[in-house]
Protein backbone atom coordinates (compact mmCIF):
# COMPACT_ATOMS: atom_id res chain seq x y z
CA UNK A 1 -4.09 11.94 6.16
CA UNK A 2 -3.75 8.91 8.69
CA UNK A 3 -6.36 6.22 7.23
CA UNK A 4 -8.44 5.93 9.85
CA UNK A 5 -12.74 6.24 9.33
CA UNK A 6 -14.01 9.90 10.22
CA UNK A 7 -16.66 8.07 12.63
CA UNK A 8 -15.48 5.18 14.59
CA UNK A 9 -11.41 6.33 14.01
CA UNK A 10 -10.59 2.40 13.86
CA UNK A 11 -7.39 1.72 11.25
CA UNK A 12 -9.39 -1.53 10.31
CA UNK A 13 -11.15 -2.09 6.43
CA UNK A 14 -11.17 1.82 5.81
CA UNK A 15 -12.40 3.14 2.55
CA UNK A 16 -12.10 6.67 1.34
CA UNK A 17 -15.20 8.25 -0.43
CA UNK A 18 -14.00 9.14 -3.60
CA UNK A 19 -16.63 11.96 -4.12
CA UNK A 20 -15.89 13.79 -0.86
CA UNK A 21 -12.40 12.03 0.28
CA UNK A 22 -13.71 10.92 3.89
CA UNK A 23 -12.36 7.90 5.15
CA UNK A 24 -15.07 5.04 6.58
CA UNK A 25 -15.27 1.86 7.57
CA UNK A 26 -16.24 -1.15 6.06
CA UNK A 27 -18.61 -1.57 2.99
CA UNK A 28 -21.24 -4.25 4.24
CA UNK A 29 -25.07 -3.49 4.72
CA UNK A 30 -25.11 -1.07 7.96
CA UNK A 31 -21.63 0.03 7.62
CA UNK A 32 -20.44 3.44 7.79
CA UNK A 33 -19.46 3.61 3.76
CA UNK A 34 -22.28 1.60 2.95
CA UNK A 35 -24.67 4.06 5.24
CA UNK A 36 -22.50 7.17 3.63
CA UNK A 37 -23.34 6.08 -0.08
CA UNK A 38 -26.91 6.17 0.52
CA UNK A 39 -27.43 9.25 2.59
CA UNK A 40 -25.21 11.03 0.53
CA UNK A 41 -25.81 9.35 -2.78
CA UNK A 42 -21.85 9.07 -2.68
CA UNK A 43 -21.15 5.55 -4.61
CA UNK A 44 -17.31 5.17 -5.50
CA UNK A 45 -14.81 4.04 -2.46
CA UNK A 46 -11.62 3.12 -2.29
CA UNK A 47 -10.51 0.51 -0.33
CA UNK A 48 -6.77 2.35 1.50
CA UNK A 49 -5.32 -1.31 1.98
CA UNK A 50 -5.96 -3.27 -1.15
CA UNK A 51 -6.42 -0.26 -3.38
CA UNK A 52 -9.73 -1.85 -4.59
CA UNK A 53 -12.14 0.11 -6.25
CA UNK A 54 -16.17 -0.51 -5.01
CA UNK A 55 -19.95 0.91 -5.90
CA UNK A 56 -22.05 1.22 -3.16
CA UNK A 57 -24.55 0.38 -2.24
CA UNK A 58 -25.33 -2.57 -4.94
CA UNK A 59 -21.31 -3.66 -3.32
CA UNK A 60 -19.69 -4.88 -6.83
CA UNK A 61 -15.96 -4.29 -7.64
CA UNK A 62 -14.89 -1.20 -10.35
CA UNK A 63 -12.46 -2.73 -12.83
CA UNK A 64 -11.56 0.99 -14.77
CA UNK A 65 -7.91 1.42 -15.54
CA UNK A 66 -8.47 4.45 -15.96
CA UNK A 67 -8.78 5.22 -12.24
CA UNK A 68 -4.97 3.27 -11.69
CA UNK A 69 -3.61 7.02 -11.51
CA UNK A 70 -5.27 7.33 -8.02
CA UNK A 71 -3.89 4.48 -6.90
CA UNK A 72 -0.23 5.25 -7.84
CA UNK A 73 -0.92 8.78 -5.89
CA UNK A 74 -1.66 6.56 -2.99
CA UNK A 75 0.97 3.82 -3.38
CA UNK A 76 3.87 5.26 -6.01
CA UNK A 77 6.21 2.38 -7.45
CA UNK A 78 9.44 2.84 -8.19
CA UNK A 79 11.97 0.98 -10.32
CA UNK A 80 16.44 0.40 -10.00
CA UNK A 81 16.39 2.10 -13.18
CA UNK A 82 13.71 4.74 -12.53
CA UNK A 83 15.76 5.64 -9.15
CA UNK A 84 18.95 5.56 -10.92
CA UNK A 85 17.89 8.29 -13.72
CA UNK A 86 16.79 10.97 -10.65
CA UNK A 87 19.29 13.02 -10.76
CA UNK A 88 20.10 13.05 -14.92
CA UNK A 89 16.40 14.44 -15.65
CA UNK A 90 15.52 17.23 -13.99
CA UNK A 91 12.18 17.16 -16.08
CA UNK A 92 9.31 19.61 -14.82
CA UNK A 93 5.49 17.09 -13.80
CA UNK A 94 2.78 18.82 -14.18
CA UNK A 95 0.14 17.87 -11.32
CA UNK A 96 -3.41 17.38 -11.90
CA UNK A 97 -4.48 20.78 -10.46
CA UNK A 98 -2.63 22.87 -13.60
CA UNK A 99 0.87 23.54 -11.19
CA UNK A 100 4.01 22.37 -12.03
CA UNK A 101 6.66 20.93 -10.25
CA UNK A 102 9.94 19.24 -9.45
CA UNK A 103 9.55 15.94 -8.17
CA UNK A 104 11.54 15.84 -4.75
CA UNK A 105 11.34 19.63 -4.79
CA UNK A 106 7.64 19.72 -3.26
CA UNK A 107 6.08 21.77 0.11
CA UNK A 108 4.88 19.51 2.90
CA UNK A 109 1.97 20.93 4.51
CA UNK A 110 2.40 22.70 7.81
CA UNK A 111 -0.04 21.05 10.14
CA UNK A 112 0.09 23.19 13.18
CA UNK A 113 3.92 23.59 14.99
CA UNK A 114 5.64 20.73 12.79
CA UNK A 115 7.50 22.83 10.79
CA UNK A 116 10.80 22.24 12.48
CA UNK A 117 10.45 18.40 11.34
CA UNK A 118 9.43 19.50 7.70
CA UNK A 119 12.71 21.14 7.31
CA UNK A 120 14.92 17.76 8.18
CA UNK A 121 12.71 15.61 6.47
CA UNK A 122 12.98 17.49 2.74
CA UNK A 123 16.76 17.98 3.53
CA UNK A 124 16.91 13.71 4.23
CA UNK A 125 14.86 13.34 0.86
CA UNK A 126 17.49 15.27 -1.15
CA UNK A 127 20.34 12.64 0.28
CA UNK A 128 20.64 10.42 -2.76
CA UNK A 129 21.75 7.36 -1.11
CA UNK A 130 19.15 7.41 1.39
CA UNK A 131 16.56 8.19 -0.33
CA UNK A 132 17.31 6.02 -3.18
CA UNK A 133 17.17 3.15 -0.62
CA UNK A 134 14.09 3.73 0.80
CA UNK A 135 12.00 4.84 -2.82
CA UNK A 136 12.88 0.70 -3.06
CA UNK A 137 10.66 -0.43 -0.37
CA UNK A 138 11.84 -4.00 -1.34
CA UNK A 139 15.21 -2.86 0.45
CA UNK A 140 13.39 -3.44 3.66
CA UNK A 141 10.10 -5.03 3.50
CA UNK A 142 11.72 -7.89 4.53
CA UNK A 143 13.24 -7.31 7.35
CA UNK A 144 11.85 -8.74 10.73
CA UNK A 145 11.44 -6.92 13.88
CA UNK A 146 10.99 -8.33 17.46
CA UNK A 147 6.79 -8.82 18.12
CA UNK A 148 5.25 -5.37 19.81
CA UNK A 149 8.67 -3.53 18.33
CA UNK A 150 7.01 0.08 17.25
CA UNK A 151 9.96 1.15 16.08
CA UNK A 152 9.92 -0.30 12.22
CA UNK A 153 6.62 1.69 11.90
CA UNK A 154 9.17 4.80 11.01
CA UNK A 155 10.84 3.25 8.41
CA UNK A 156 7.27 2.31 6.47
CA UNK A 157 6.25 6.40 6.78
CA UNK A 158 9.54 7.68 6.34
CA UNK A 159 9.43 5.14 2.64
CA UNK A 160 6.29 5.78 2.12
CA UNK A 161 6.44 9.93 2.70
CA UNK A 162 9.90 9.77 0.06
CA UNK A 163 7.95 8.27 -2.97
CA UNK A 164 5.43 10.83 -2.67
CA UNK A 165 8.07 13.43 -2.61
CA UNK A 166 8.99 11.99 -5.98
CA UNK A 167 6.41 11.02 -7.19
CA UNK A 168 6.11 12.54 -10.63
CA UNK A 169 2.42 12.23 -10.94
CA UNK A 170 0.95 13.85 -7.87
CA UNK A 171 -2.20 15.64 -7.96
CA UNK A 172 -1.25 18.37 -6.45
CA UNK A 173 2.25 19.91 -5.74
CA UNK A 174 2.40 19.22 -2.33
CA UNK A 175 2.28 16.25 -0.04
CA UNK A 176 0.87 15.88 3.64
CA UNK A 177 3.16 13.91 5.90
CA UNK A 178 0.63 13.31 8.41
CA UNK A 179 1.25 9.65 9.03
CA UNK A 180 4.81 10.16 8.91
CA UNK A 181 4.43 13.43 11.94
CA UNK A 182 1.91 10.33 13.72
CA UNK A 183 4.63 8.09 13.39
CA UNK A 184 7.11 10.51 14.79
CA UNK A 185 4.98 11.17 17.54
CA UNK A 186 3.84 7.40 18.97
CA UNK A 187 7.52 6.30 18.46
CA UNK A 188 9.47 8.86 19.78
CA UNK A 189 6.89 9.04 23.03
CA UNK A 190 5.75 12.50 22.31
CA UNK A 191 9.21 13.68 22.61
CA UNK A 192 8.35 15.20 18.92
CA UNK A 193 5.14 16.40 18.50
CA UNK A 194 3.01 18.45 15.75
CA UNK A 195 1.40 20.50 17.83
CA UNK A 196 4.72 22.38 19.41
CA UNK A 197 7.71 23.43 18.62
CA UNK A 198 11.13 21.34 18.51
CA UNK A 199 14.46 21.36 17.74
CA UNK A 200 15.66 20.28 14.38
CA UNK A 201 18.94 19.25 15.35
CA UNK A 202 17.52 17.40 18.15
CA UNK A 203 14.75 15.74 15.96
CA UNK A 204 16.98 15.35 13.20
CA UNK A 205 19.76 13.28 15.55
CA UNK A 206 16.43 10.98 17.35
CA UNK A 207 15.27 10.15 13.33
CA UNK A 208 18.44 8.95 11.91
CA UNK A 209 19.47 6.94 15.09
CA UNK A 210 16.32 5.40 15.21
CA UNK A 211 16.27 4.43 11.36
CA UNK A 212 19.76 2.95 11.85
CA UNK A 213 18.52 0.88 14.77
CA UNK A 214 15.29 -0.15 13.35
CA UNK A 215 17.08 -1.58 10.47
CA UNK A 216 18.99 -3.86 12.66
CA UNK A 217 21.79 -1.34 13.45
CA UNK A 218 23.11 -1.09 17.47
CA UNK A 219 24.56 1.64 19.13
CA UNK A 220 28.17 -0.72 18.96
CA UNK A 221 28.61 0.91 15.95
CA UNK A 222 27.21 -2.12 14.00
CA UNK A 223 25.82 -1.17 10.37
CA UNK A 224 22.63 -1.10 9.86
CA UNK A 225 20.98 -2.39 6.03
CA UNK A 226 21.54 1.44 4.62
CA UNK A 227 24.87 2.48 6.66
């Protein structure tokens, strides 16, 4: 879901309980994930920016390799040869919850009326040069936008929601695209919402032209970094 804390909804220093999976802020002394851990007697968090690992309340960092698996659920990496073998192995993952599953082939949960934008953003993950461009979020990380531009903010979700697709070590065998539908939303000015119905065609035309001009495309037919 979007990473924002369950009690003051601010974006800023948010760490997910890793007992119960609520998101709060900060960790100091009177903080919400510090005041959590000790109500609750909840003590692992997550930090959802640097993908730090903390024990609360005594506040010391949890060096465990063994928990790097959640991180790669929350931030999958992918490799030029990993993205270039995608289509040769069509090799079954088995997620953490017993299912199995075909990375790329995976539900996206239907959050209320958003299933219209579900539908065109699986078909858009199955388009091999587009998706292999933006599994490789060094392809645009780069690239600089004008200050107060919203616009690149699609780009990030629409990266980010195509390496969990295919990711082949989910935990379960499905993937929310909240951020991605919040993203939608703020940048298309509620045009495209999750809580009503829209068009596919429609949303599916708005997505790709704004990509394209994101990227540094214009509507003079100029190319943008992926076409």
């Amino acid at each position: 879901f979007e990473k924002l804390c369950s009690i003051s909804l601010s974006h800023i220093n948010v760490y997910a309980c890793l007992v119960c999976g609520k998101y709060f802020q900060g960790r100091g002394l009177k903080s919400h994930a510090y005041i959590h851990s000790v109500q609750l007697s909840h003590h692992v968090f997550l930090n959802l920016h640097t993908l730090k690992f903390y024990c609360l309340p005594d506040n010391y960092e949890i060096i465990d390799s063994s928990l790097e698996d959640i991180t790669y659920v929350l931030k999958p990496t992918f490799t030029a040869q990993h993205i270039a073998h995608l289509d040769k192995q069509a090799k079954l993952s088995r997620a953490y919850d017993g299912t199995t599953y075909l990375p790329g082939i995976v539900g996206l949960n239907n959050i209320k009326a958003n299933d219209y934008a579900n539908a065109v953003l699986q078909a858009l993950s199955n388009v091999p040069p587009l998706r292999n461009y933006f599994l490789e979020e060094e392809n645009y990380r780069r690239i600089q936008r004008p200050p107060g531009d919203i616009m690149f903010l699609l780009v990030q979700r629409f990266g980010e929601l195509m390496r969990k697709l295919w990711n082949p070590r989910n935990f379960k065998a499905h993937v929310s695209p909240h951020e991605m539908l919040q993203a939608v939303v703020l940048c298309s000015k509620k045009n495209f919402q999750i809580t009503k119905q829209g068009d596919g065609v429609e949303f599916l035309s708005w997505f790709l032209n704004a990509l394209h001009t994101a990227l540094g495309g214009t509507k003079r037919k100029k190319k943008s970094e992926w076409g």
